[in-house]
N, C-alpha and C. Protein backbone atom coordinates (compact mmCIF):
# COMPACT_ATOMS: atom_id res chain seq x y z
N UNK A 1 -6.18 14.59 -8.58
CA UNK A 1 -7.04 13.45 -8.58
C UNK A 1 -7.75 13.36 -7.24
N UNK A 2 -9.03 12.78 -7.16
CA UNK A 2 -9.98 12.93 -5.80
C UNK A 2 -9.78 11.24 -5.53
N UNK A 3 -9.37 11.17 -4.56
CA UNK A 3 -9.21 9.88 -3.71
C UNK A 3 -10.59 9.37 -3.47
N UNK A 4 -11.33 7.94 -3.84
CA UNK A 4 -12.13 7.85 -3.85
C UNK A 4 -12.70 6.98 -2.20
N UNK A 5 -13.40 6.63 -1.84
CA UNK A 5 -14.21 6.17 -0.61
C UNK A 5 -13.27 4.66 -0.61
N UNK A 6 -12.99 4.32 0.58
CA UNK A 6 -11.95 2.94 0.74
C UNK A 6 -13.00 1.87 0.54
N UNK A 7 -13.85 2.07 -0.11
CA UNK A 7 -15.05 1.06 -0.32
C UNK A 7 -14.23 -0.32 -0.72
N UNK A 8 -13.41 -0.47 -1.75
CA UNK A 8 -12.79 -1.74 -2.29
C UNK A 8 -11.81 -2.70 -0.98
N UNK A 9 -11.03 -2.15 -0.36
CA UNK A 9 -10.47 -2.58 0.82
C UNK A 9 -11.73 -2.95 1.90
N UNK A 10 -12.33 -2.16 2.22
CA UNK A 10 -13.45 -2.56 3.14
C UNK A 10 -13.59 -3.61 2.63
N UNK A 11 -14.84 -4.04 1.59
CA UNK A 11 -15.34 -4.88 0.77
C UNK A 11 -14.61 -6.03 0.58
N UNK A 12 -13.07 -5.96 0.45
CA UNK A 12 -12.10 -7.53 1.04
C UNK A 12 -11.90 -7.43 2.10
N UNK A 13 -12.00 -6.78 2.84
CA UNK A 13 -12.08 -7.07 4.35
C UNK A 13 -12.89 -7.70 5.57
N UNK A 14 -13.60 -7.14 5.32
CA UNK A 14 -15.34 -7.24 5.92
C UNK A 14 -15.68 -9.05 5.94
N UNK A 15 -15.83 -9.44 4.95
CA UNK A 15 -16.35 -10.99 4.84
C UNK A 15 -15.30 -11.76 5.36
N UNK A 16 -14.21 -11.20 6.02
CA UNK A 16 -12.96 -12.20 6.61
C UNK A 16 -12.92 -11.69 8.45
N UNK A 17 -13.70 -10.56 8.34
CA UNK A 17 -13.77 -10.05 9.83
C UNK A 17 -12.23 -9.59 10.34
N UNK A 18 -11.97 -8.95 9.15
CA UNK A 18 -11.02 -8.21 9.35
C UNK A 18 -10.76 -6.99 9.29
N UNK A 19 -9.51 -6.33 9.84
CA UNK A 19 -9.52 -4.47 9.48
C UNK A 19 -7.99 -4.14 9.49
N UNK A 20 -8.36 -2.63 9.15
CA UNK A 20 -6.70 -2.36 8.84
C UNK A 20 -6.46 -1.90 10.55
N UNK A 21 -5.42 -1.78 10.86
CA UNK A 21 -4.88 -1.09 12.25
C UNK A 21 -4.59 -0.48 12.02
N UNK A 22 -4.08 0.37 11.37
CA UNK A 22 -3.37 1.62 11.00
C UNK A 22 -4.06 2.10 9.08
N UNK A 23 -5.20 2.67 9.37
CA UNK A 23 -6.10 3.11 8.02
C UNK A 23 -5.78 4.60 7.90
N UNK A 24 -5.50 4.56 6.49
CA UNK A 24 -5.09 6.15 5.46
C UNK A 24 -5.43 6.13 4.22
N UNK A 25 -5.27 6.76 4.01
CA UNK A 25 -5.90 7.31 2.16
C UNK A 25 -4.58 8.30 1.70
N UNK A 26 -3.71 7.91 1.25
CA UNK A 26 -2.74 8.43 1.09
C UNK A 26 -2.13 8.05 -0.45
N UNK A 27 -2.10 8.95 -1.64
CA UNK A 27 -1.85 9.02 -2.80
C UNK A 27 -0.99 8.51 -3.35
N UNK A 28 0.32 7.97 -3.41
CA UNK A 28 1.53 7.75 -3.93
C UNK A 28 1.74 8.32 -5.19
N UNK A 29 1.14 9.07 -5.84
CA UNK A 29 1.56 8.25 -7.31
C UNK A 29 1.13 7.66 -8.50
N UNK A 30 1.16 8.19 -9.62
CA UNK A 30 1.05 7.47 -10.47
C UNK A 30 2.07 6.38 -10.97
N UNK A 31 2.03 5.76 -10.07
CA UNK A 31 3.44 4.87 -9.84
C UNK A 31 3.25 3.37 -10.86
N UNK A 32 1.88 4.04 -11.61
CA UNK A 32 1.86 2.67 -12.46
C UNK A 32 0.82 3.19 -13.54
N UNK A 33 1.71 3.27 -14.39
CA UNK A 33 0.91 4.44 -16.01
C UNK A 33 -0.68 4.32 -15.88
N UNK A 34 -1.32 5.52 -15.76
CA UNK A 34 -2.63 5.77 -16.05
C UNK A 34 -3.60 5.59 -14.46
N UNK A 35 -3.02 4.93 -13.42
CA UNK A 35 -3.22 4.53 -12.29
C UNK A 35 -2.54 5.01 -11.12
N UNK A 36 -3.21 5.68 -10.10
CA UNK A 36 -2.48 6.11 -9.26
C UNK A 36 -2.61 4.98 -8.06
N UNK A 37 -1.38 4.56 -7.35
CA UNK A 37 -1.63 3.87 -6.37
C UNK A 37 -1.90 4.82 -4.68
N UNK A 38 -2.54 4.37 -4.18
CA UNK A 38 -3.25 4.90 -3.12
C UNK A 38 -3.42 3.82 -1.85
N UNK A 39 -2.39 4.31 -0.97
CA UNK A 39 -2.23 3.34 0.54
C UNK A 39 -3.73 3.44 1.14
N UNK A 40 -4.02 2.45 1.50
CA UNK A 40 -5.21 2.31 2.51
C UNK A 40 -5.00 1.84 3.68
N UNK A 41 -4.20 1.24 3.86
CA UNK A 41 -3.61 0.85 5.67
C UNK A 41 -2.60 -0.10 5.62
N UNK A 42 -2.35 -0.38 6.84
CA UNK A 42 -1.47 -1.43 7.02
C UNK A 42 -1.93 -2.79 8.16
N UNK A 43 -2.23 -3.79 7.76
CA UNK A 43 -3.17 -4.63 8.67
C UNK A 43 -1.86 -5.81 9.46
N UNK A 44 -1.79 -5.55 10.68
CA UNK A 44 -0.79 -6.22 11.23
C UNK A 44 -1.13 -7.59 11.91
N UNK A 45 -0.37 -8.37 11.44
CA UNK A 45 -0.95 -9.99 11.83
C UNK A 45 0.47 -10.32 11.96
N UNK A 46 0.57 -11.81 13.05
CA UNK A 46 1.53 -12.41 13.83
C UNK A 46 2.25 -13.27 12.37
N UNK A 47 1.53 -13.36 11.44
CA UNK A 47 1.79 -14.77 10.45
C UNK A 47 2.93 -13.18 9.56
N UNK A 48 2.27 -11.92 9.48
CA UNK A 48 3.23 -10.71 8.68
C UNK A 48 2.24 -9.95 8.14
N UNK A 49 2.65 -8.77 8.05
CA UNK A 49 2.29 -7.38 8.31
C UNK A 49 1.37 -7.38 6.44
N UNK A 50 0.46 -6.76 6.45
CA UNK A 50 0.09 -6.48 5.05
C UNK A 50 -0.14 -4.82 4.77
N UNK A 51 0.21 -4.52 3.39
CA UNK A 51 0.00 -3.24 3.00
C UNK A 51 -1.43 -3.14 2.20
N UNK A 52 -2.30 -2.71 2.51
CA UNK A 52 -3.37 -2.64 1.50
C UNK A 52 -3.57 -1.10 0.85
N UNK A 53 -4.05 -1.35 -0.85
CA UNK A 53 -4.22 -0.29 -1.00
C UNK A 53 -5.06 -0.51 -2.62
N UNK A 54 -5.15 0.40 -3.20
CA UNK A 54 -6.06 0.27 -4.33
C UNK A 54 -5.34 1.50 -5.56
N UNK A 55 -5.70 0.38 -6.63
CA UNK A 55 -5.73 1.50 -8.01
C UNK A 55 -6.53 2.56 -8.22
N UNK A 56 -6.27 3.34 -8.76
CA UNK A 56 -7.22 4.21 -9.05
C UNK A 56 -7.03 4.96 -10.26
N UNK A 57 -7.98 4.61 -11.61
CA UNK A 57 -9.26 4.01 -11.28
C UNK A 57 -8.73 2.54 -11.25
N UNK A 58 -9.78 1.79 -11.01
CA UNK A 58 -9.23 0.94 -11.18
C UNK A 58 -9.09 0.08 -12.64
N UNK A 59 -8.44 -1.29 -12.19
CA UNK A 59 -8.30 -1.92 -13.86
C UNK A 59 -8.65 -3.24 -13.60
N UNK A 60 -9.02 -3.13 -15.04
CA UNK A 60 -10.15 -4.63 -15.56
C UNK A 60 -8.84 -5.64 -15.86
N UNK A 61 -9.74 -6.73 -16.24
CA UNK A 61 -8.48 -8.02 -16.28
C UNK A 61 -8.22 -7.59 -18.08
N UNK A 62 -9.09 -7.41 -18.32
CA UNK A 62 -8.95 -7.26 -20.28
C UNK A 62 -7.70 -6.10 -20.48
N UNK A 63 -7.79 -4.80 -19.30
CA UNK A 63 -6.76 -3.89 -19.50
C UNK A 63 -4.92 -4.57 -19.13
N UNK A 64 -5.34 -5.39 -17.86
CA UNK A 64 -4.33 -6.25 -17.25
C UNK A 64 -3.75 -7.38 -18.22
N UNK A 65 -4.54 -7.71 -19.18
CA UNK A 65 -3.92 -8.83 -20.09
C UNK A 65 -3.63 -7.96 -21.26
N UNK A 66 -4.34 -7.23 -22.08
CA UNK A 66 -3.76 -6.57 -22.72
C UNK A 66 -2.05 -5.81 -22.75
N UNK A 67 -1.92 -4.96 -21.66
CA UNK A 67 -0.83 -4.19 -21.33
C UNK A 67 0.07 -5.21 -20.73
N UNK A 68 0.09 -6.33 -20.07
CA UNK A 68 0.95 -7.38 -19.48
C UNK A 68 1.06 -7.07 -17.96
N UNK A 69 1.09 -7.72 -17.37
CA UNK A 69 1.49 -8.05 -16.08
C UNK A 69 2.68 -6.52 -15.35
N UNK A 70 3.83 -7.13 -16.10
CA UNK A 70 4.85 -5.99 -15.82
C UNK A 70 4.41 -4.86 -15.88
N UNK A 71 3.69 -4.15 -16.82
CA UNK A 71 3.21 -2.67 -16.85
C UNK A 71 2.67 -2.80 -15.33
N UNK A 72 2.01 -3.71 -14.45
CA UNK A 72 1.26 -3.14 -13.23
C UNK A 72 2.14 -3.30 -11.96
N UNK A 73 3.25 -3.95 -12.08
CA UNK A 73 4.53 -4.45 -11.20
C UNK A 73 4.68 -2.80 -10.47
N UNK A 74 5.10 -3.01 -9.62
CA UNK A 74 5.54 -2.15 -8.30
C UNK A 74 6.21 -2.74 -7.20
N UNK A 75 7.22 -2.51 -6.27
CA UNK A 75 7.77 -3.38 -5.26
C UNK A 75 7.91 -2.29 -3.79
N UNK A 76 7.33 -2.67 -3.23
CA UNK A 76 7.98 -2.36 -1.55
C UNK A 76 8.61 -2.89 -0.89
N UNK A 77 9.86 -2.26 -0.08
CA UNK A 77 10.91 -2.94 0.79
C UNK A 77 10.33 -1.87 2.34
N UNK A 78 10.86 -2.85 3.09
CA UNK A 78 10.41 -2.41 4.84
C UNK A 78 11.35 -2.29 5.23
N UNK A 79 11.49 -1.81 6.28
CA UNK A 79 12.50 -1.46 7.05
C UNK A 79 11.96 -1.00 8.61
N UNK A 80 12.87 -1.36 9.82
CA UNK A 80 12.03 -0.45 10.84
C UNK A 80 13.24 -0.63 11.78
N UNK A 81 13.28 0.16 13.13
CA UNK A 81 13.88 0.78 13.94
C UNK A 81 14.36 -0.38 14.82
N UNK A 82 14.07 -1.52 14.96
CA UNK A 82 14.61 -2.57 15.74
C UNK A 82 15.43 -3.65 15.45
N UNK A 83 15.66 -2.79 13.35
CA UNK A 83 16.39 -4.10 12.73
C UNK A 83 16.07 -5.13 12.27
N UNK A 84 14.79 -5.20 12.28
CA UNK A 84 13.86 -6.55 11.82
C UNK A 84 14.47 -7.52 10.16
N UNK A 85 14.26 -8.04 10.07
CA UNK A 85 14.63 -8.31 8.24
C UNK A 85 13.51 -8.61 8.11
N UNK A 86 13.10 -8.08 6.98
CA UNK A 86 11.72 -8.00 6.31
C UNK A 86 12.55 -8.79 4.54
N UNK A 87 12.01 -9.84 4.23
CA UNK A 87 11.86 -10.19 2.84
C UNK A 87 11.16 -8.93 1.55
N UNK A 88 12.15 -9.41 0.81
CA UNK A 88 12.16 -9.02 -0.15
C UNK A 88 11.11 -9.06 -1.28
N UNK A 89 10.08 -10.02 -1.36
CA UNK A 89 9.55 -11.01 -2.36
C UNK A 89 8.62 -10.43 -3.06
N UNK A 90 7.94 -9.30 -2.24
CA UNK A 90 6.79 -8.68 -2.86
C UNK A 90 5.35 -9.64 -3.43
N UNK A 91 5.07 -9.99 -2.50
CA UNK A 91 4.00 -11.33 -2.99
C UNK A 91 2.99 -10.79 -2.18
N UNK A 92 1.78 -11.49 -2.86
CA UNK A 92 0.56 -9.97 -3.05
C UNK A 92 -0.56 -10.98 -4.01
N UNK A 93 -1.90 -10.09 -3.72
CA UNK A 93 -2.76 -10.08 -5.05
C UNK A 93 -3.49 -8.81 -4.80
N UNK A 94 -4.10 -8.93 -5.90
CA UNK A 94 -4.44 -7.84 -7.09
C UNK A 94 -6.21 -8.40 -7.52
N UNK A 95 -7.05 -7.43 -6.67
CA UNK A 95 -8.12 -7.56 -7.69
C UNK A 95 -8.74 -7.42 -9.22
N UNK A 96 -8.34 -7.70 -9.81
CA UNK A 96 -8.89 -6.95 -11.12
C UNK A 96 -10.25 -6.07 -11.45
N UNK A 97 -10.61 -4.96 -11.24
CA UNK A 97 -11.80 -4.31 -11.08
C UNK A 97 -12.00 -3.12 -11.97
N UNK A 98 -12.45 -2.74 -12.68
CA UNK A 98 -12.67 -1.29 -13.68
C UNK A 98 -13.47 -0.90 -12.62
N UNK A 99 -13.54 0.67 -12.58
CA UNK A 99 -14.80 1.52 -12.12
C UNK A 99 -13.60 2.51 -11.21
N UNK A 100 -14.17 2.67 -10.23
CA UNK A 100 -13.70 3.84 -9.20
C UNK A 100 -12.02 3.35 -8.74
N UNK A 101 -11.84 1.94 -8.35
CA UNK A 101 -10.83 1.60 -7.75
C UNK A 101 -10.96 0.13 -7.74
N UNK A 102 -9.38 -0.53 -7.87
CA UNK A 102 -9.27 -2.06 -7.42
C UNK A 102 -8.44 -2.49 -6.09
N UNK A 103 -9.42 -2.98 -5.29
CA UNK A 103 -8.16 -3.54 -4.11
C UNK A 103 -7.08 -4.52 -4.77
N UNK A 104 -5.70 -4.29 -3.68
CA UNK A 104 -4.81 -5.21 -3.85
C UNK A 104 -3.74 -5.00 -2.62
N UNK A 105 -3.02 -6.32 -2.25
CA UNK A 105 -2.53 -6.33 -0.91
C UNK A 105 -1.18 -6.39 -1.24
N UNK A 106 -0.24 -6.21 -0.46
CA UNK A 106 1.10 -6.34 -0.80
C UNK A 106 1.59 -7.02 0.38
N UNK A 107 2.54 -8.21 1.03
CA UNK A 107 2.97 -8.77 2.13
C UNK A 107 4.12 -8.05 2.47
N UNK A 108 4.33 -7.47 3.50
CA UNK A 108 5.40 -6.74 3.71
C UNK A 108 6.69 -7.03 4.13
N UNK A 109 6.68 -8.69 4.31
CA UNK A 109 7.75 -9.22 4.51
C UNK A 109 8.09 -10.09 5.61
N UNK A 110 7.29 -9.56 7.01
CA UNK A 110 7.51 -10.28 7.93
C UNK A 110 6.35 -9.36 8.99
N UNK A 111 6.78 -10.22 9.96
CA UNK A 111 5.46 -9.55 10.95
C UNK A 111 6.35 -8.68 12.25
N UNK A 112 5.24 -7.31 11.94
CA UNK A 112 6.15 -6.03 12.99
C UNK A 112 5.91 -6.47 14.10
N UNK A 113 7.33 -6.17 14.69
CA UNK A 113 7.48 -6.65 16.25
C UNK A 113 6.70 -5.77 17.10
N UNK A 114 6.53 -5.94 18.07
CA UNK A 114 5.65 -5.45 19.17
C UNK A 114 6.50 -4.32 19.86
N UNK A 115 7.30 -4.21 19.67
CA UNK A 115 8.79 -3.25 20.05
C UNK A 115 9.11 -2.12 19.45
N UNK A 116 8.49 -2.38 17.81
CA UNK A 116 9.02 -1.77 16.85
C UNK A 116 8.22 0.30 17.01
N UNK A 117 8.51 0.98 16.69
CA UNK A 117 8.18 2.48 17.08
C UNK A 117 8.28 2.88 15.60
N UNK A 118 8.82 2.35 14.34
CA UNK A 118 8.35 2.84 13.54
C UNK A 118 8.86 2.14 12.25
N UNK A 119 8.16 2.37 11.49
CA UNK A 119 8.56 1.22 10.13
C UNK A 119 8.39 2.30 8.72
N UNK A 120 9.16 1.68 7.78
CA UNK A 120 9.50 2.30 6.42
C UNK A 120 9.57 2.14 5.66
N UNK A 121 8.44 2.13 4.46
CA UNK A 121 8.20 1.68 3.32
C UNK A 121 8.45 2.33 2.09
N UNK A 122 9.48 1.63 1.16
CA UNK A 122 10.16 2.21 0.23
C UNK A 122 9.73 1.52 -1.37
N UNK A 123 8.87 2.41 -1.91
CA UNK A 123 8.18 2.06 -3.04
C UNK A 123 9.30 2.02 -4.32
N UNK A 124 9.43 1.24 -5.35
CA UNK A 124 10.00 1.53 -6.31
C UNK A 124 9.24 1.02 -7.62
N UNK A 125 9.46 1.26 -8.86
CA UNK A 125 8.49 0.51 -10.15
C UNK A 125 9.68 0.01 -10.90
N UNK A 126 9.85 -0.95 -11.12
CA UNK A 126 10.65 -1.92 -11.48
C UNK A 126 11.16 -1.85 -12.94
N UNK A 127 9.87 -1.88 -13.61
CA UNK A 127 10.11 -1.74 -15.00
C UNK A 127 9.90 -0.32 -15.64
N UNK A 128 9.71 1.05 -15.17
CA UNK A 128 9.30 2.26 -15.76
C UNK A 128 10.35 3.03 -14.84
N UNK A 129 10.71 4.19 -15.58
CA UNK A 129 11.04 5.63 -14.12
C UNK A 129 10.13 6.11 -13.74
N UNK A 130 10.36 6.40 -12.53
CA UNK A 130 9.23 7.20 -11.97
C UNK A 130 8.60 7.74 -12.26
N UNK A 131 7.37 8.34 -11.96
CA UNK A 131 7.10 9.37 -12.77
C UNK A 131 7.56 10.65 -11.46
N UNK A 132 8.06 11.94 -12.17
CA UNK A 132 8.54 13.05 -11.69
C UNK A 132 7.54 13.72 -9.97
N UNK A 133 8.29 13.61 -8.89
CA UNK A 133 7.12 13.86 -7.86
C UNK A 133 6.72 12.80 -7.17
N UNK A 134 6.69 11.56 -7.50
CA UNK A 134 5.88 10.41 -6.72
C UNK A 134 7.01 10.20 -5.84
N UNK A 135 6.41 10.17 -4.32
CA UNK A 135 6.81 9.76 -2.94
C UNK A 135 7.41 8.68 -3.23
N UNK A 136 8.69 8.28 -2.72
CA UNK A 136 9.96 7.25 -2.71
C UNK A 136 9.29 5.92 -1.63
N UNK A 137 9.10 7.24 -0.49
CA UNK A 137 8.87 6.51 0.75
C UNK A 137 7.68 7.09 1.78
N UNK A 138 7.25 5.96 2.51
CA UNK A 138 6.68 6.71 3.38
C UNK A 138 6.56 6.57 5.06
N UNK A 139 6.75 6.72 6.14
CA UNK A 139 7.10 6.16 7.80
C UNK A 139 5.60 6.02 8.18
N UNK A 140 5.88 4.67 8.79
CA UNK A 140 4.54 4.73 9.84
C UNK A 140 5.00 4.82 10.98
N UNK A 141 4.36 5.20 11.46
CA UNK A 141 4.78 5.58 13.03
C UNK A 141 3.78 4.40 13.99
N UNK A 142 4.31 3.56 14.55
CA UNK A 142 3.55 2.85 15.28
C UNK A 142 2.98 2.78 16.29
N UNK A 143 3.53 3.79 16.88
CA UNK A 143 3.05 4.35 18.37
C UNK A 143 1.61 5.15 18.37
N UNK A 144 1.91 6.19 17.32
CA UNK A 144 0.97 7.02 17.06
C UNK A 144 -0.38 6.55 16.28
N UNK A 145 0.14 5.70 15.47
CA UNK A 145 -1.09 5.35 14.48
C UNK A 145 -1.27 5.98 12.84
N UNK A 146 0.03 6.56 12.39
CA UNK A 146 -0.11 7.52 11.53
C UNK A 146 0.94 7.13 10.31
N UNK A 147 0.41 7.25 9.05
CA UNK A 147 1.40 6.92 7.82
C UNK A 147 1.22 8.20 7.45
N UNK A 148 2.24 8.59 7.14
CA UNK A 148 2.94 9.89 6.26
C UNK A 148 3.84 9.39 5.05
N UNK A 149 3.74 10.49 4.27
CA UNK A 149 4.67 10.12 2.99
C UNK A 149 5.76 11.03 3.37
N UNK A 150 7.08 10.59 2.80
CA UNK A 150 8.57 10.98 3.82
C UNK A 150 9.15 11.99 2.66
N UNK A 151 8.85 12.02 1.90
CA UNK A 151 9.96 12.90 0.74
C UNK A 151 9.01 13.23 -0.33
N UNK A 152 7.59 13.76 0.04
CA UNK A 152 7.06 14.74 -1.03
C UNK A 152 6.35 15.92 -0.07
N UNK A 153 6.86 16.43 1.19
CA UNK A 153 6.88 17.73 1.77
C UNK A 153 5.51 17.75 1.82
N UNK A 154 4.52 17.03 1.80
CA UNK A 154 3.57 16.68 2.52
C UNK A 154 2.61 15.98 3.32
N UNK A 155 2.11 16.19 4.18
CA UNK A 155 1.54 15.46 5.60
C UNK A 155 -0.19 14.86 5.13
N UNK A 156 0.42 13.76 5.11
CA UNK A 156 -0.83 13.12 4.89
C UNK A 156 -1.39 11.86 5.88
N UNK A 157 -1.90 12.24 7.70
CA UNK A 157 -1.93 11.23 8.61
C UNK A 157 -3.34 10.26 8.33
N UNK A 158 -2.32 9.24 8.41
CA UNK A 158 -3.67 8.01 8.64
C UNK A 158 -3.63 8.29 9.72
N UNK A 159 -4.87 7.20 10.82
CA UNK A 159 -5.67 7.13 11.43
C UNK A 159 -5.64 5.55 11.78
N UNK A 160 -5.71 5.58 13.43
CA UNK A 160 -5.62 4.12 13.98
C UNK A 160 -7.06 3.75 14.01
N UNK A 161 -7.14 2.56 13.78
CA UNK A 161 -8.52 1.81 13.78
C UNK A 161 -8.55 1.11 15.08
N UNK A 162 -10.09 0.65 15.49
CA UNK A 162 -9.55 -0.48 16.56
C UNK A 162 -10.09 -1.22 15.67
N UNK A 163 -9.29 -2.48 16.92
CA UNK A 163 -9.11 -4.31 16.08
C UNK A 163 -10.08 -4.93 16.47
C-alpha cells in the first residue's frame, strides 16, 4: 500500500496553529479490516501527549454506521523510561472522511515528561485478531526525534518538526 501525503493531519492542524513535534508516516497495519492505520506524529502538550494518525483509505460516516463503531475500535497503551503512568482510556476522535485518508487523534494518556528519553506505544484491536505481521509496538525516541516500529524488523524514522 502507498502511504498517502499527511494532507488530513495537516488540514486539522493548521487552523489551530498547531504541529506535530515528532512527524512520521509510518504504516501499522491493517489493524482495522479494509483500513490500514498509519502514525503521523506525536504532538506533545503540557495538558497530554497526542498520537495523530489517519485511515487509509479513509472512511465515510455511512461506512462507520453501517459496520458499527467496534469494527473501527483500536487501543494504545504508553509506557516510557521514567515510569510515568499514562491512562488507559483511549479517548480520541475520528474524522469521518472517504477518499485518500481520515484524520483521527488518540490521547495518550498523560503528558511526556521533559526527562523522559523514550516512550512506547503498544497497539492492540480489541474486538478482531490481528491481522498476521502488524507491528505490536512502536519506540519513540525523544531525544532524537524518531518513531520506529519495534517488532516488524523494520526502520521506519520519523522526523522532528519545529514548534
Amino acid at each position: 500500500m502507498e502511504i498517502p501525503p499527511r494532507r488530513a493531519t495537516d488540514d486539522y492542524l493548521k487552523p489551530m496553529g498547531r504541529s506535530l513535534d515528532i512527524a512520521c508516516d509510518i504504516d501499522v497495519g491493517e489493524i482495522v479490516e479494509n483500513h490500514h492505520l498509519v502514525i503521523r506524529g506525536l504532538e506533545r502538550a503540557p495538558q497530554g501527549a497526542m498520537l495523530h494518525y489517519e485511515l487509509v483509505p479513509g472512511a465515510s460516516f455511512e461506512e462507520w454506521h453501517a459496520r458499527g463503531p467496534e469494527s473501527f475500535a483500536w487501543m494504545v497503551y504508553a509506557s516510557d523510561d521514567v515510569g510515568t503512568v499514562y491512562r488507559d482510556n483511549n479517548s480520541g476522535a475520528f474524522g469521518h472522511a472517504s477518499g485518500a485518508a481520515a484524520h483521527g487523534v488518540r490521547d495518550v494518556g498523560a503528558a511526556v515528561p521533559s526527562d523522559a528519553r523514550m516512550l512506547e506505544l503498544r497497539f492492540e484491536s480489541p474486538f478482531a485478531r490481528p491481522r498476521p505481521g502488524y507491528p505490536r509496538s512502536m519506540v519513540v525516541d525523544l531525544v532524537r526525534g524518531e518513531m520506529t516500529l519495534a517488532d516488524n524488523g523494520g526502520r521506519q524514522p520519523g522526523r522532528r518538526t519545529a514548534r
